[in-house]
C-alpha atoms as a PDB file:
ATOM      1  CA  UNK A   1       6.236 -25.762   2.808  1.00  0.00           C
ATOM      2  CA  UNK A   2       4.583 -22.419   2.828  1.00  0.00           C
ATOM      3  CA  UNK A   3       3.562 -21.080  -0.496  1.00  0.00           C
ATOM      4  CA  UNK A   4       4.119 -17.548   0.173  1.00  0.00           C
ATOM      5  CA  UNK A   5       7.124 -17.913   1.151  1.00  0.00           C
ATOM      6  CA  UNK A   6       8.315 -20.402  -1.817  1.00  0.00           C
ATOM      7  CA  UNK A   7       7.046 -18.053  -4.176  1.00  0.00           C
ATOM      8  CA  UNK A   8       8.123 -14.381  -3.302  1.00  0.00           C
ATOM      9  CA  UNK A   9      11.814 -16.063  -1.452  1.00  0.00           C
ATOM     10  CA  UNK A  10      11.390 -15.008   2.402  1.00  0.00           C
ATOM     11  CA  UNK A  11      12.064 -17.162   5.785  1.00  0.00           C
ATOM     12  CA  UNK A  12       8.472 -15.746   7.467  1.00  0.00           C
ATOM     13  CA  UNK A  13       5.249 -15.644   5.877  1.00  0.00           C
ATOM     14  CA  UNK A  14       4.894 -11.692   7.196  1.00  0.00           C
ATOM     15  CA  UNK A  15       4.817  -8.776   5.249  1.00  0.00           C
ATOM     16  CA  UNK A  16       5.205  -5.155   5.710  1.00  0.00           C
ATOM     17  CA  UNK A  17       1.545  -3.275   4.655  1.00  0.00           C
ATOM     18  CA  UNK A  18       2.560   0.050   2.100  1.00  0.00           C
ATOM     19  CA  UNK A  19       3.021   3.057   4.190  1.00  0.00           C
ATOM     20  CA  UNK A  20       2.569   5.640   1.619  1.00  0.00           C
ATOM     21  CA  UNK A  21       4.341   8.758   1.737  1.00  0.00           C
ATOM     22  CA  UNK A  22       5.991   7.871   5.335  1.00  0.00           C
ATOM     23  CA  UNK A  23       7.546   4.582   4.081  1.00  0.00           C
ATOM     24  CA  UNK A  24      11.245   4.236   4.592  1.00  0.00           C
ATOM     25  CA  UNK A  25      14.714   2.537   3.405  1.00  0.00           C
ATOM     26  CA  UNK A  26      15.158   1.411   7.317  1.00  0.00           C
ATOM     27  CA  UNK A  27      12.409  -0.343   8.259  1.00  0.00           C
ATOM     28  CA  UNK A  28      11.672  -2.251   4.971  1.00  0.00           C
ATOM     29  CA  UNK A  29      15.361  -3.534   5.481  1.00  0.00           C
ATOM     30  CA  UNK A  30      14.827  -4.323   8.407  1.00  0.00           C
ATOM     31  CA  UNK A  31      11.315  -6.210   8.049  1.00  0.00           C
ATOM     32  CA  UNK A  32      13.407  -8.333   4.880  1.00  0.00           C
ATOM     33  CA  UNK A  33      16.571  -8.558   6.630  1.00  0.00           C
ATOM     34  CA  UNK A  34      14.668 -10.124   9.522  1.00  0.00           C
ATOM     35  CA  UNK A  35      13.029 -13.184   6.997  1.00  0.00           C
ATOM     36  CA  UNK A  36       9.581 -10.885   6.286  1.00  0.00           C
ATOM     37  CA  UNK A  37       8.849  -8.682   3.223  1.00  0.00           C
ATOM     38  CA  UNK A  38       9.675  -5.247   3.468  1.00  0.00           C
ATOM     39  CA  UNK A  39       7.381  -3.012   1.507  1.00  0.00           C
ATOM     40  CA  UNK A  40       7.820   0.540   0.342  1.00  0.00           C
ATOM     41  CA  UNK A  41       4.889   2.534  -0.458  1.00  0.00           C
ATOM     42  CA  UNK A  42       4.737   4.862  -2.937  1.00  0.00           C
ATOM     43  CA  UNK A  43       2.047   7.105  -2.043  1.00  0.00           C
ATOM     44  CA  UNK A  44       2.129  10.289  -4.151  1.00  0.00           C
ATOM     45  CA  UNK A  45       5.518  10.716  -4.454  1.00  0.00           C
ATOM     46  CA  UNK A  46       7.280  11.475  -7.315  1.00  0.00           C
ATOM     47  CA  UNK A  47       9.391   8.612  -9.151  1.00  0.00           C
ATOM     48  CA  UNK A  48      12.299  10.666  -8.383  1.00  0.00           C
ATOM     49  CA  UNK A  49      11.572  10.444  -4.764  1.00  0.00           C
ATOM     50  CA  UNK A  50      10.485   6.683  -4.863  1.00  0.00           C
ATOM     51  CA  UNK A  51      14.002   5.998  -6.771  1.00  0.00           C
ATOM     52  CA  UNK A  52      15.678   7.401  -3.947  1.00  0.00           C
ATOM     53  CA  UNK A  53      14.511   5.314  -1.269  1.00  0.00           C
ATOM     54  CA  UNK A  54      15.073   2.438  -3.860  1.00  0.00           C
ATOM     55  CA  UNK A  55      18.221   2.673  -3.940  1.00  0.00           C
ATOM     56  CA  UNK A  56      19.030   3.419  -0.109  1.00  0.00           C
ATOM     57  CA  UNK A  57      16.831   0.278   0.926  1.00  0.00           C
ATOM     58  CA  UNK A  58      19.346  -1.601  -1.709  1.00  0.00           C
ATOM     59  CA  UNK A  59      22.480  -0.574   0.805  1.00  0.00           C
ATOM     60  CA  UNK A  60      20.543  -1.994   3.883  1.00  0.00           C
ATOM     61  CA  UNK A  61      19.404  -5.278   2.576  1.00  0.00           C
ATOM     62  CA  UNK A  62      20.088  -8.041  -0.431  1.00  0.00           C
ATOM     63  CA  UNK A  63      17.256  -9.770   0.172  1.00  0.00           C
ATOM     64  CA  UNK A  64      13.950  -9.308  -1.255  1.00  0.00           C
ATOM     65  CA  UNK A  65      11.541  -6.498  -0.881  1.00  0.00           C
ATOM     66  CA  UNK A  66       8.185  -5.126  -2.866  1.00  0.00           C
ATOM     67  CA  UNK A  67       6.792  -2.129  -4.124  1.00  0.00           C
ATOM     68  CA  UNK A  68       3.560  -0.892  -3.474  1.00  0.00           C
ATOM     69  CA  UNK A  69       2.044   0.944  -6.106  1.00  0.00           C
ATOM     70  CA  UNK A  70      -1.932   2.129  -5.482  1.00  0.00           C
ATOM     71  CA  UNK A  71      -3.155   2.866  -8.391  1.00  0.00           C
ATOM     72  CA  UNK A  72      -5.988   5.019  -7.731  1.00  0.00           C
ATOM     73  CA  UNK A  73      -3.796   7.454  -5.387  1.00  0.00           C
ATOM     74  CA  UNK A  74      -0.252   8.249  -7.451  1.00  0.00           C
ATOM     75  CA  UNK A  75      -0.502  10.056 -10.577  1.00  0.00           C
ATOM     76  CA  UNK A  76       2.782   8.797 -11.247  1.00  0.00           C
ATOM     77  CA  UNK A  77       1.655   4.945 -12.169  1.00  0.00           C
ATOM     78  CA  UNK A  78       3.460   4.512 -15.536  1.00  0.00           C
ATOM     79  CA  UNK A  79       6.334   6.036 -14.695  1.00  0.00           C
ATOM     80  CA  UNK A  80       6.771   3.820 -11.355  1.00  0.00           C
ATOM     81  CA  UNK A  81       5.761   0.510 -13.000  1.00  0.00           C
ATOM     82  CA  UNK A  82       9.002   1.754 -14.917  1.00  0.00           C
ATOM     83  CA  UNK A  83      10.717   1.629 -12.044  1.00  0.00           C
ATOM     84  CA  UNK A  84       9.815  -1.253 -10.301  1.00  0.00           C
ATOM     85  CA  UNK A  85      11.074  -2.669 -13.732  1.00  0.00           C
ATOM     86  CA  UNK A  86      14.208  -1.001 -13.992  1.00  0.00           C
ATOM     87  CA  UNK A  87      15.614  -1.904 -10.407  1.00  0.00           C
ATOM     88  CA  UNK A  88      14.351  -5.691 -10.508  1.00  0.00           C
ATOM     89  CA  UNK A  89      12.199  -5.483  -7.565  1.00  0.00           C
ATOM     90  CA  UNK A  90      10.949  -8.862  -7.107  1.00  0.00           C
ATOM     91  CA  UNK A  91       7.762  -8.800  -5.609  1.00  0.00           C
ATOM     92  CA  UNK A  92       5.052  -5.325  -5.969  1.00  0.00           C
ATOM     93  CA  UNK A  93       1.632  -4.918  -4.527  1.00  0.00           C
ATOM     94  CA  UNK A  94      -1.348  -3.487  -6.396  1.00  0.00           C
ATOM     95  CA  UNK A  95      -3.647  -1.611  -4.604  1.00  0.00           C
ATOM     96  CA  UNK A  96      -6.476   0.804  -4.798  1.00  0.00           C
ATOM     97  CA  UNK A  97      -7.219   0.585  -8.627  1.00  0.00           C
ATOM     98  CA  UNK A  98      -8.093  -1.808 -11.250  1.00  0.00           C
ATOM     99  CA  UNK A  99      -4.632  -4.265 -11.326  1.00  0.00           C
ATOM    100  CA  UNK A 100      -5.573  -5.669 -14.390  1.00  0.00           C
ATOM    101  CA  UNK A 101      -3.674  -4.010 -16.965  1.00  0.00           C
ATOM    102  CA  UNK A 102      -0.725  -4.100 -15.031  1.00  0.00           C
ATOM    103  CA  UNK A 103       0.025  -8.523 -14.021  1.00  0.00           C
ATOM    104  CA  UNK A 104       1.164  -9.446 -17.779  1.00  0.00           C
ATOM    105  CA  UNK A 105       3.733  -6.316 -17.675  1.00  0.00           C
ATOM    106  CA  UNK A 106       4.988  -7.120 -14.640  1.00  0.00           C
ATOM    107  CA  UNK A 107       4.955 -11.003 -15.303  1.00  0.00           C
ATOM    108  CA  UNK A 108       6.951 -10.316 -18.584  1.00  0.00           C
ATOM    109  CA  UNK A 109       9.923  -9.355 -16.295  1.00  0.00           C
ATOM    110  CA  UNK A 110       9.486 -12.192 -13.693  1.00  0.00           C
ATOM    111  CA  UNK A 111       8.249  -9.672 -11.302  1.00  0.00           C
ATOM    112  CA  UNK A 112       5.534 -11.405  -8.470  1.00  0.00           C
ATOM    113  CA  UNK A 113       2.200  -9.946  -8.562  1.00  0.00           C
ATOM    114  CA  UNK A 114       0.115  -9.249  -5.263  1.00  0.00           C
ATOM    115  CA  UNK A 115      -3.185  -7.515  -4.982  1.00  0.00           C
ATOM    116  CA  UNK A 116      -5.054  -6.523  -2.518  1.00  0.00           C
ATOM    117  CA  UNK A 117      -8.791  -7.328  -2.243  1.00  0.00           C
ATOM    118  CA  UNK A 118     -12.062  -6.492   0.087  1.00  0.00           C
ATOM    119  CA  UNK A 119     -14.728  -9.269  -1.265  1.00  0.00           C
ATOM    120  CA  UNK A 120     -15.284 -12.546  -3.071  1.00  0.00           C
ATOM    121  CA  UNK A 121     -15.884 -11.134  -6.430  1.00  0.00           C
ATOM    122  CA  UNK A 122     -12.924  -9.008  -6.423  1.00  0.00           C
ATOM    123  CA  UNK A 123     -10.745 -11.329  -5.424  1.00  0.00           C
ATOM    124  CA  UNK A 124     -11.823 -13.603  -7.842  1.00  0.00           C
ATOM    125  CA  UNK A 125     -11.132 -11.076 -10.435  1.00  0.00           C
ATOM    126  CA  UNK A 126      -7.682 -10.684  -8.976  1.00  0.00           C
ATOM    127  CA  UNK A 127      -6.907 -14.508  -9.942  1.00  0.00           C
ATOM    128  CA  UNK A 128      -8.294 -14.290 -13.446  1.00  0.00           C
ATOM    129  CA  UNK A 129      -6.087 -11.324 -14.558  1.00  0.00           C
ATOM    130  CA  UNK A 130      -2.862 -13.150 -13.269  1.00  0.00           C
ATOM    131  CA  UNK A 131      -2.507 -11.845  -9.355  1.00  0.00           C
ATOM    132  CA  UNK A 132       0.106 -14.476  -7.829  1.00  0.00           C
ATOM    133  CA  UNK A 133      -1.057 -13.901  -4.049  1.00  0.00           C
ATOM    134  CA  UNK A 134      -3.795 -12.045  -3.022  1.00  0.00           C
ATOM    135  CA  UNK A 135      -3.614 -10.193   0.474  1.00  0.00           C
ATOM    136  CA  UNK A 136      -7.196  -9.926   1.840  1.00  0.00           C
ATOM    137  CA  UNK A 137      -7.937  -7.042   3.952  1.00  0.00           C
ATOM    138  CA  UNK A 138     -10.800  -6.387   6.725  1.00  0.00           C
ATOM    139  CA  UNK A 139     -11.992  -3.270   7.750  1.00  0.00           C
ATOM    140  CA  UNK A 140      -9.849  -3.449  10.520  1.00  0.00           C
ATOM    141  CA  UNK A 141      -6.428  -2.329   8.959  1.00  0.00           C
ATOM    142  CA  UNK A 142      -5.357   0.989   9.117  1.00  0.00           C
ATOM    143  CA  UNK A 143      -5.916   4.087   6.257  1.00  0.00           C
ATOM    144  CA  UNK A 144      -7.191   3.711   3.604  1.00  0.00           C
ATOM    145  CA  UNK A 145     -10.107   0.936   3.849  1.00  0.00           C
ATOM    146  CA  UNK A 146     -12.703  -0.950   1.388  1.00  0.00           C
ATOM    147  CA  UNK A 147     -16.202   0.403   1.693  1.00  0.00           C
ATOM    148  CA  UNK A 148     -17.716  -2.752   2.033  1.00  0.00           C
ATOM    149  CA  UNK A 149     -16.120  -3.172   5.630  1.00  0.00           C
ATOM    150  CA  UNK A 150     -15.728  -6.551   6.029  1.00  0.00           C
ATOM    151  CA  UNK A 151     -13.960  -8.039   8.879  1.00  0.00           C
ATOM    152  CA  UNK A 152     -10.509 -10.326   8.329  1.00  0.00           C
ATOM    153  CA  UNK A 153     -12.158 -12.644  10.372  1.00  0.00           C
ATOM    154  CA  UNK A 154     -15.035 -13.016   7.734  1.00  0.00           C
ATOM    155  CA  UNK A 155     -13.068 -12.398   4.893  1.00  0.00           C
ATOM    156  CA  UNK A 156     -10.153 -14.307   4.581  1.00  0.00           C
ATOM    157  CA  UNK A 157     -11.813 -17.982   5.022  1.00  0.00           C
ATOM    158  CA  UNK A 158     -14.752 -16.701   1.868  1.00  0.00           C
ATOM    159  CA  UNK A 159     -12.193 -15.761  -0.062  1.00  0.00           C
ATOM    160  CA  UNK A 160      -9.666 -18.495   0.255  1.00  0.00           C
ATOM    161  CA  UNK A 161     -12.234 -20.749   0.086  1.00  0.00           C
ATOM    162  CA  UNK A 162     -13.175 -19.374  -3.853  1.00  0.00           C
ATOM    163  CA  UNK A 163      -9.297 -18.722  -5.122  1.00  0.00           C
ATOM    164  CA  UNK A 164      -6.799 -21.627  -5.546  1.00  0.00           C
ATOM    165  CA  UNK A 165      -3.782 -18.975  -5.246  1.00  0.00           C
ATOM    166  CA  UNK A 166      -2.035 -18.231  -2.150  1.00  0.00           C
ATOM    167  CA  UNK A 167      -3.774 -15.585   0.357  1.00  0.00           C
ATOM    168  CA  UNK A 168      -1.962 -13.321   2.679  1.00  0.00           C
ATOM    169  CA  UNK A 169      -4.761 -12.069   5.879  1.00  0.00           C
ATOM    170  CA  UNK A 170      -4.358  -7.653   6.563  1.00  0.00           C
ATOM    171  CA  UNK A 171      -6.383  -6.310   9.045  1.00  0.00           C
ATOM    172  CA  UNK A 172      -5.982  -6.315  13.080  1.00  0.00           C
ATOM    173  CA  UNK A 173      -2.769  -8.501  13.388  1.00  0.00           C
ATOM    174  CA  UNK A 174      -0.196  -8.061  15.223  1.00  0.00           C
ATOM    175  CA  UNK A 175       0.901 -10.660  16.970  1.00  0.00           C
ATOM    176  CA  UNK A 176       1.690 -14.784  16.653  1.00  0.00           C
ATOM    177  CA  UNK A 177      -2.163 -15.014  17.688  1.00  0.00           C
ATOM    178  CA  UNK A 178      -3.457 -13.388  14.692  1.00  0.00           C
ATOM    179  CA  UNK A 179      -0.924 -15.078  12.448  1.00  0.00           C
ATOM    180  CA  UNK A 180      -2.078 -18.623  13.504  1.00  0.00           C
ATOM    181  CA  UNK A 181      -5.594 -17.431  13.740  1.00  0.00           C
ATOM    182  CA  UNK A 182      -4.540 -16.371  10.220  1.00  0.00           C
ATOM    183  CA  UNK A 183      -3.329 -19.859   9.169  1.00  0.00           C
ATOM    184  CA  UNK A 184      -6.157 -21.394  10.428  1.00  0.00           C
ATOM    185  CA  UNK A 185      -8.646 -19.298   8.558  1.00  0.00           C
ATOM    186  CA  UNK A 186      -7.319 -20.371   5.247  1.00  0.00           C
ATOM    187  CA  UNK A 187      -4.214 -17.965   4.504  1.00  0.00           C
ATOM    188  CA  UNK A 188      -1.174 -18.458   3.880  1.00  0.00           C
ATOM    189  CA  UNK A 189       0.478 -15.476   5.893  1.00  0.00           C
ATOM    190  CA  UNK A 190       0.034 -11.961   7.289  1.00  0.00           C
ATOM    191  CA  UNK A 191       0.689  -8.332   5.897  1.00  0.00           C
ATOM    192  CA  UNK A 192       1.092  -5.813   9.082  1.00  0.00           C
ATOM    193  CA  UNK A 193       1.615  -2.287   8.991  1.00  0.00           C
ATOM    194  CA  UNK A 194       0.541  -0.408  12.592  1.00  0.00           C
ATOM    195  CA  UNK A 195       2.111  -3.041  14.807  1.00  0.00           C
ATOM    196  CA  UNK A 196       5.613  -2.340  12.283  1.00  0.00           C
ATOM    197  CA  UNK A 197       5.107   1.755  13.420  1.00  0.00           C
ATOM    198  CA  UNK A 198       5.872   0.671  16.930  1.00  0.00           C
ATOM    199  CA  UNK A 199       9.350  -0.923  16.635  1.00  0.00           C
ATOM    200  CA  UNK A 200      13.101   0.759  17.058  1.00  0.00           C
ATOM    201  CA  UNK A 201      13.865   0.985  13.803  1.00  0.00           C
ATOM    202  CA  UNK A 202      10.865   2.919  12.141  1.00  0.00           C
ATOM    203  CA  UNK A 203      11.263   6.224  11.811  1.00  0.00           C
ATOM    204  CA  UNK A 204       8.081   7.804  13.052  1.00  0.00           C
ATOM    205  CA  UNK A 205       7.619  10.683  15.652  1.00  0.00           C
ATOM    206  CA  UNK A 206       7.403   9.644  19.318  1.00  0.00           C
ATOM    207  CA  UNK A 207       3.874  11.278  19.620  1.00  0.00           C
ATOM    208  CA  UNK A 208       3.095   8.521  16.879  1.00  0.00           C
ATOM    209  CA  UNK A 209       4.545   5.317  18.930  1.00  0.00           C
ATOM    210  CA  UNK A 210       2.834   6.745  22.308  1.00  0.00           C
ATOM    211  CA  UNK A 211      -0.652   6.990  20.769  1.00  0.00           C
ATOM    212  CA  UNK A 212      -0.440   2.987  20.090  1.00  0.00           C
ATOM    213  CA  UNK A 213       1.134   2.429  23.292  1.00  0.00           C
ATOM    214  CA  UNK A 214      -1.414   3.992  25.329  1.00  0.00           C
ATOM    215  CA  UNK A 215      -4.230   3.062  23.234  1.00  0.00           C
ATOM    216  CA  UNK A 216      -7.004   0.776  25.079  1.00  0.00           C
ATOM    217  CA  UNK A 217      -8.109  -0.850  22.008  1.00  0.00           C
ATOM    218  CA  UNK A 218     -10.725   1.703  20.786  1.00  0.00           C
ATOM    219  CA  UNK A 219      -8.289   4.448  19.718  1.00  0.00           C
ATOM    220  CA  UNK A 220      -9.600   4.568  16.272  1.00  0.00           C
ATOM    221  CA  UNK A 221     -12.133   6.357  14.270  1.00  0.00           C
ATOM    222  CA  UNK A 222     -13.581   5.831  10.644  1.00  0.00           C
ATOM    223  CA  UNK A 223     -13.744   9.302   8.202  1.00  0.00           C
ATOM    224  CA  UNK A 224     -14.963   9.713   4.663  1.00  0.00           C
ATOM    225  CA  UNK A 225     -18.078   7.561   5.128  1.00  0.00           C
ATOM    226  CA  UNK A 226     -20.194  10.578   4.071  1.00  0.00           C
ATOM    227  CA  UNK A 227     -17.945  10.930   1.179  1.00  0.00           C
ATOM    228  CA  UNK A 228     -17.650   7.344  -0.087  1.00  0.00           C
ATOM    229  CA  UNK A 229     -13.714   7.479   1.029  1.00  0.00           C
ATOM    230  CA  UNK A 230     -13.287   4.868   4.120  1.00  0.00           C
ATOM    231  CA  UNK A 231      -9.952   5.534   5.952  1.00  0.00           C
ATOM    232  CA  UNK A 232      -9.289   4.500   9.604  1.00  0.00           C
ATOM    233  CA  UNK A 233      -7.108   6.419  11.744  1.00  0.00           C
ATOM    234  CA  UNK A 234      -5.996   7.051  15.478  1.00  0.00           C
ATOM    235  CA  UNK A 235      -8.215   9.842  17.599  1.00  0.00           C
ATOM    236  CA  UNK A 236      -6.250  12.751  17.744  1.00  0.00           C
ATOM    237  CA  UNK A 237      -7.493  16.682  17.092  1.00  0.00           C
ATOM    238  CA  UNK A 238      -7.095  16.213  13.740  1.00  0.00           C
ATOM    239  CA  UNK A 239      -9.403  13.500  13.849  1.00  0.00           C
ATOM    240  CA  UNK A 240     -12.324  15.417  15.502  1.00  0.00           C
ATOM    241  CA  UNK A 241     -11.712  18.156  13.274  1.00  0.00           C
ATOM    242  CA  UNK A 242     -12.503  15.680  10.138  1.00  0.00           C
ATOM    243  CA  UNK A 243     -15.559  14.440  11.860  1.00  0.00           C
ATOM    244  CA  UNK A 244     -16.852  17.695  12.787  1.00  0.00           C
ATOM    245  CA  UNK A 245     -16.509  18.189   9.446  1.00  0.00           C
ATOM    246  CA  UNK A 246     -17.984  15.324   8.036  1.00  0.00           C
ATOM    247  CA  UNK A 247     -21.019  16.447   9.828  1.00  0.00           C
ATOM    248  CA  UNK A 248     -21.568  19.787   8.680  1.00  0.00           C
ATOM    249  CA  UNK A 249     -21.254  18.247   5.318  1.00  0.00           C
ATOM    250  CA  UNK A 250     -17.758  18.344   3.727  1.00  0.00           C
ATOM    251  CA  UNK A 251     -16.691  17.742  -0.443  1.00  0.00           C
ATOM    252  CA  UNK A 252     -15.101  14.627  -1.697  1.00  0.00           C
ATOM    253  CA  UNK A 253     -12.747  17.567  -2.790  1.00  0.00           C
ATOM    254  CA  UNK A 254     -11.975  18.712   0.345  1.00  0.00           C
ATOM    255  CA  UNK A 255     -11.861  15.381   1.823  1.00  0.00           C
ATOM    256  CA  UNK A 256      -9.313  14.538   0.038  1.00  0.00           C
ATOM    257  CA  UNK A 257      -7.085  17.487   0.644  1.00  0.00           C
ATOM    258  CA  UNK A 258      -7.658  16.775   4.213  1.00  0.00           C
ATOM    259  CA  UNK A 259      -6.483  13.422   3.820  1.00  0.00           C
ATOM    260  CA  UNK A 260      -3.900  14.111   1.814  1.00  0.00           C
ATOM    261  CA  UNK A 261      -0.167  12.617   2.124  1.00  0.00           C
ATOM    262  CA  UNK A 262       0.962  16.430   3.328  1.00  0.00           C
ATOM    263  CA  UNK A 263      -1.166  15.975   6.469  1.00  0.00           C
ATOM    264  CA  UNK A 264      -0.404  12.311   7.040  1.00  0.00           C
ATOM    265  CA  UNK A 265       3.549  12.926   6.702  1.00  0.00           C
ATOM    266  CA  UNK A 266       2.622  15.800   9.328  1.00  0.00           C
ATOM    267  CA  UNK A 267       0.983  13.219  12.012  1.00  0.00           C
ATOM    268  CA  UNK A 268       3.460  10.388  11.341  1.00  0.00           C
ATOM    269  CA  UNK A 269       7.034  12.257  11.113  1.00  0.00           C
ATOM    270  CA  UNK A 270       6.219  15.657  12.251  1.00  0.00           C
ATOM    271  CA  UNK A 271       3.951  14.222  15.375  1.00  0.00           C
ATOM    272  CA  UNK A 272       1.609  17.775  14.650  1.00  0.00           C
ATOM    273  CA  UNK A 273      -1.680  15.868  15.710  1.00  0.00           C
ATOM    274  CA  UNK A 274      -3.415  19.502  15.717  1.00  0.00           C
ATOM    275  CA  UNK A 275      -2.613  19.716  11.512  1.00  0.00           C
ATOM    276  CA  UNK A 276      -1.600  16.286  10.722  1.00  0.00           C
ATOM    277  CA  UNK A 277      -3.444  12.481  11.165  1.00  0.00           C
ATOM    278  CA  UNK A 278      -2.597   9.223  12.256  1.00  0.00           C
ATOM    279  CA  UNK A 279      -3.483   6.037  10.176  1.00  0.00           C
ATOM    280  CA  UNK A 280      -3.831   3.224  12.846  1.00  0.00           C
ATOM    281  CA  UNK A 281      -5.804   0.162  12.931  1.00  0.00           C
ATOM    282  CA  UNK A 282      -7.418  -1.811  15.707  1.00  0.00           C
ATOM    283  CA  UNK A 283      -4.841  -4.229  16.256  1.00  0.00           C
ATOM    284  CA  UNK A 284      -3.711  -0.719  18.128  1.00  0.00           C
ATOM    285  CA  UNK A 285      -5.473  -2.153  21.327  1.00  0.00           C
ATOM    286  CA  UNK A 286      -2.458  -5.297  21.519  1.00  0.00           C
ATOM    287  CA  UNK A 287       0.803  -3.162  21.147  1.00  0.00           C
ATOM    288  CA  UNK A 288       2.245  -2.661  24.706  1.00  0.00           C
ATOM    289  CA  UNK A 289       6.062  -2.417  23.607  1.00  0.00           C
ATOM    290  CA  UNK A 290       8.380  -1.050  20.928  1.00  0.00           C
ATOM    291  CA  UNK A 291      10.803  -3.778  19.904  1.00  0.00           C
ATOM    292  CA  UNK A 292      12.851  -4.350  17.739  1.00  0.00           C
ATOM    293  CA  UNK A 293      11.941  -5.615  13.999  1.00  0.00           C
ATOM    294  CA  UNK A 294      13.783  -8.729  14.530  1.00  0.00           C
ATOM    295  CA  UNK A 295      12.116  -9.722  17.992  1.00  0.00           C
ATOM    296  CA  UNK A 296       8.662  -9.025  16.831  1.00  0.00           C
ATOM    297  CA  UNK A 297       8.950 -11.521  13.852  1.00  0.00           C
ATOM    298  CA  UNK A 298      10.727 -14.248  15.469  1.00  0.00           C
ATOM    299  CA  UNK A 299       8.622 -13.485  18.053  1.00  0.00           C
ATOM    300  CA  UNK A 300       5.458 -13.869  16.084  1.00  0.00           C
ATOM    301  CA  UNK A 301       6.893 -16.944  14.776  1.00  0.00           C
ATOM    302  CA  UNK A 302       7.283 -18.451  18.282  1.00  0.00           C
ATOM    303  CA  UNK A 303       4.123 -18.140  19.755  1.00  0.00           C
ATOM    304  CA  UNK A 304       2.204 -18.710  16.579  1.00  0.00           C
ATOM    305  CA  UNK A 305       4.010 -21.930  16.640  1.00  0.00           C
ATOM    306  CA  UNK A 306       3.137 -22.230  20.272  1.00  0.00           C
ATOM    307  CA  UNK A 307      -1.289 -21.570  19.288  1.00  0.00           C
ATOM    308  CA  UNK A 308      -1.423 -24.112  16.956  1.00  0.00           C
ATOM    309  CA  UNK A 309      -0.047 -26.706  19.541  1.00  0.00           C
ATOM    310  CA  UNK A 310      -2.289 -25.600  21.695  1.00  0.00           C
ATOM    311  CA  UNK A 311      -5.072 -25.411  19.590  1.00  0.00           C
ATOM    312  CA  UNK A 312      -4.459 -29.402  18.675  1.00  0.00           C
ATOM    313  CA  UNK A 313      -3.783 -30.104  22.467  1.00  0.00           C
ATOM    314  CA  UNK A 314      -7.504 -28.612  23.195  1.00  0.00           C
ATOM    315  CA  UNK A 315      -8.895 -30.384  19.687  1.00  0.00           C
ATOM    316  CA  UNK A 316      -7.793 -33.583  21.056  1.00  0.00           C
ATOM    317  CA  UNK A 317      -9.119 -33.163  24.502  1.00  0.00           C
ATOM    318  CA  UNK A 318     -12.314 -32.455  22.519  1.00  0.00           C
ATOM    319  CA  UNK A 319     -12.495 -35.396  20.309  1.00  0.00           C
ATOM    320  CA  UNK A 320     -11.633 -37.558  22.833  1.00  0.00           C
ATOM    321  CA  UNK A 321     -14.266 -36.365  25.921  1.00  0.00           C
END
């Protein structure tokens, strides 16, 4: 039995990464109606606006979905722990802040608890104040990053090796590779967000889905190093204007109305690479179609299954030379 999936009530141990502002009722459906967990981001949008695609992701799916909440980005945290509350969401996911405050609330309503951590010591932090799974991320994933920059492939075996909770690996997967790679590095399932851009039913701008499908693996950049503010996205214009930027010497101010949600909604749904960016992370380099939600899971699931026999076919051959 897999943990992750006993606890938060899904068929595949995958889940969808927050999207921010460019999350979407149809493909969080379709992620949960598939056997994964859908996510929807909330970005900096306004409770009213969160509510909204609530209740449309409701009429696409009954089964279970989270919230993402990062705390250090909305202004609108109280009011959207409210509503998490309010609609019985099952599962949310605390990120970018201190998640602390926030487990016993959420616990008092049955609500599951994930939260995303960079290191050792946070994660270990994450278990003490309550956190139910913890999704380790590497330096890899997409937008907004840790500035510690660990890899996954580092990461995830430290920190399951110091929690006794159930760990979900973020950060360059894509694929039924990386979720056995996943498995065998000590977690207990995957959270995915660019691979899910590339599919039929997200909603993104073609110029968005091209840029992954004719990446060659080293389509991304790293800004806001110079400003403390690690985010990966794809290389577009946009992107070389932020560097150029970053060079001549550039506020955390104006960083961060750079990087704001306006300019990523303009990238991702508008496909305006000239005013708008891109988050993408290196698992870019392994997406070569745009299926549907459905056959990427089960397809995951397949040839996941398929490494680990393999892997125990070569172990054998090993032991036994």
């Amino acid at each position: 039995m897999n943990p992750v999936c006993d606890l938060i009530n899904i068929k595949y141990p995958i889940v969808q990464g927050g999207m921010g502002n460019i999350s979407n009722a149809p493909l969080t459906a379709a992620v949960s109606n598939t056997g994964g967990l859908g996510t929807l981001g909330c970005g900096t949008m306004t409770p009213e606006e969160v509510e909204l695609k609530i209740l449309e992701t409701k009429k696409l799916t009954d089964q279970p979905f989270a919230i993402n909440i990062a705390l250090g980005v909305t202004p609108h945290v109280k009011e959207l722990v409210k509503l998490v509350i309010d609609h019985d969401i099952p599962v949310v996911s605390l990120s970018a802040g201190n998640p602390a405050p926030f487990i016993p609330v959420f616990h008092e309503h049955g609500i599951k608890v994930m939260t995303l951590v960079a290191s050792v010591k946070h994660a270990k932090k994450a278990e003490e104040a309550g956190a139910d799974i913890l999704v380790a991320e590497g330096y890899e994933a997409a937008g907004i990053n840790s500035n510690l920059e660990l890899t996954t492939f580092t990461l995830v075996p430290q920190i399951a090796e110091n929690v006794s909770v159930p760990v979900i690996a973020a950060g360059g997967i894509g694929d039924g590779k990386g979720l056995s790679a996943a498995l065998m590095l000590g977690a207990n399932g995957v959270q995915m967000g660019t691979r899910l851009i590339a599919t039929q039913e997200a909603p993104f701008h073609i110029h968005y889905k091209q840029k992954l499908l004719d990446d060659n693996g080293t389509g991304t950049v790293i800004v806001g190093r110079s400003v403390g503010q690690v985010r990966r996205i794809l290389k577009t214009p946009y992107a070389e204007r932020l560097h150029d930027l970053e060079r001549v010497g550039m506020s955390q101010d104006d960083y961060r109305t750079l990087t704001s949600e306006d300019h990523h909604c303009k990238g991702a749904l508008e496909g305006d690479l000239e005013n708008g960016f891109l988050n993408g992370g290196q698992v870019c380099g392994l997406i070569q179609d745009v299926p549907t939600v459905q056959q990427l899971l089960t397809g995951m699931m397949n040839e996941a299954t398929q490494q680990v026999a393999k892997a125990k076919e070569l172990l054998n051959i090993n032991l036994t030379s």
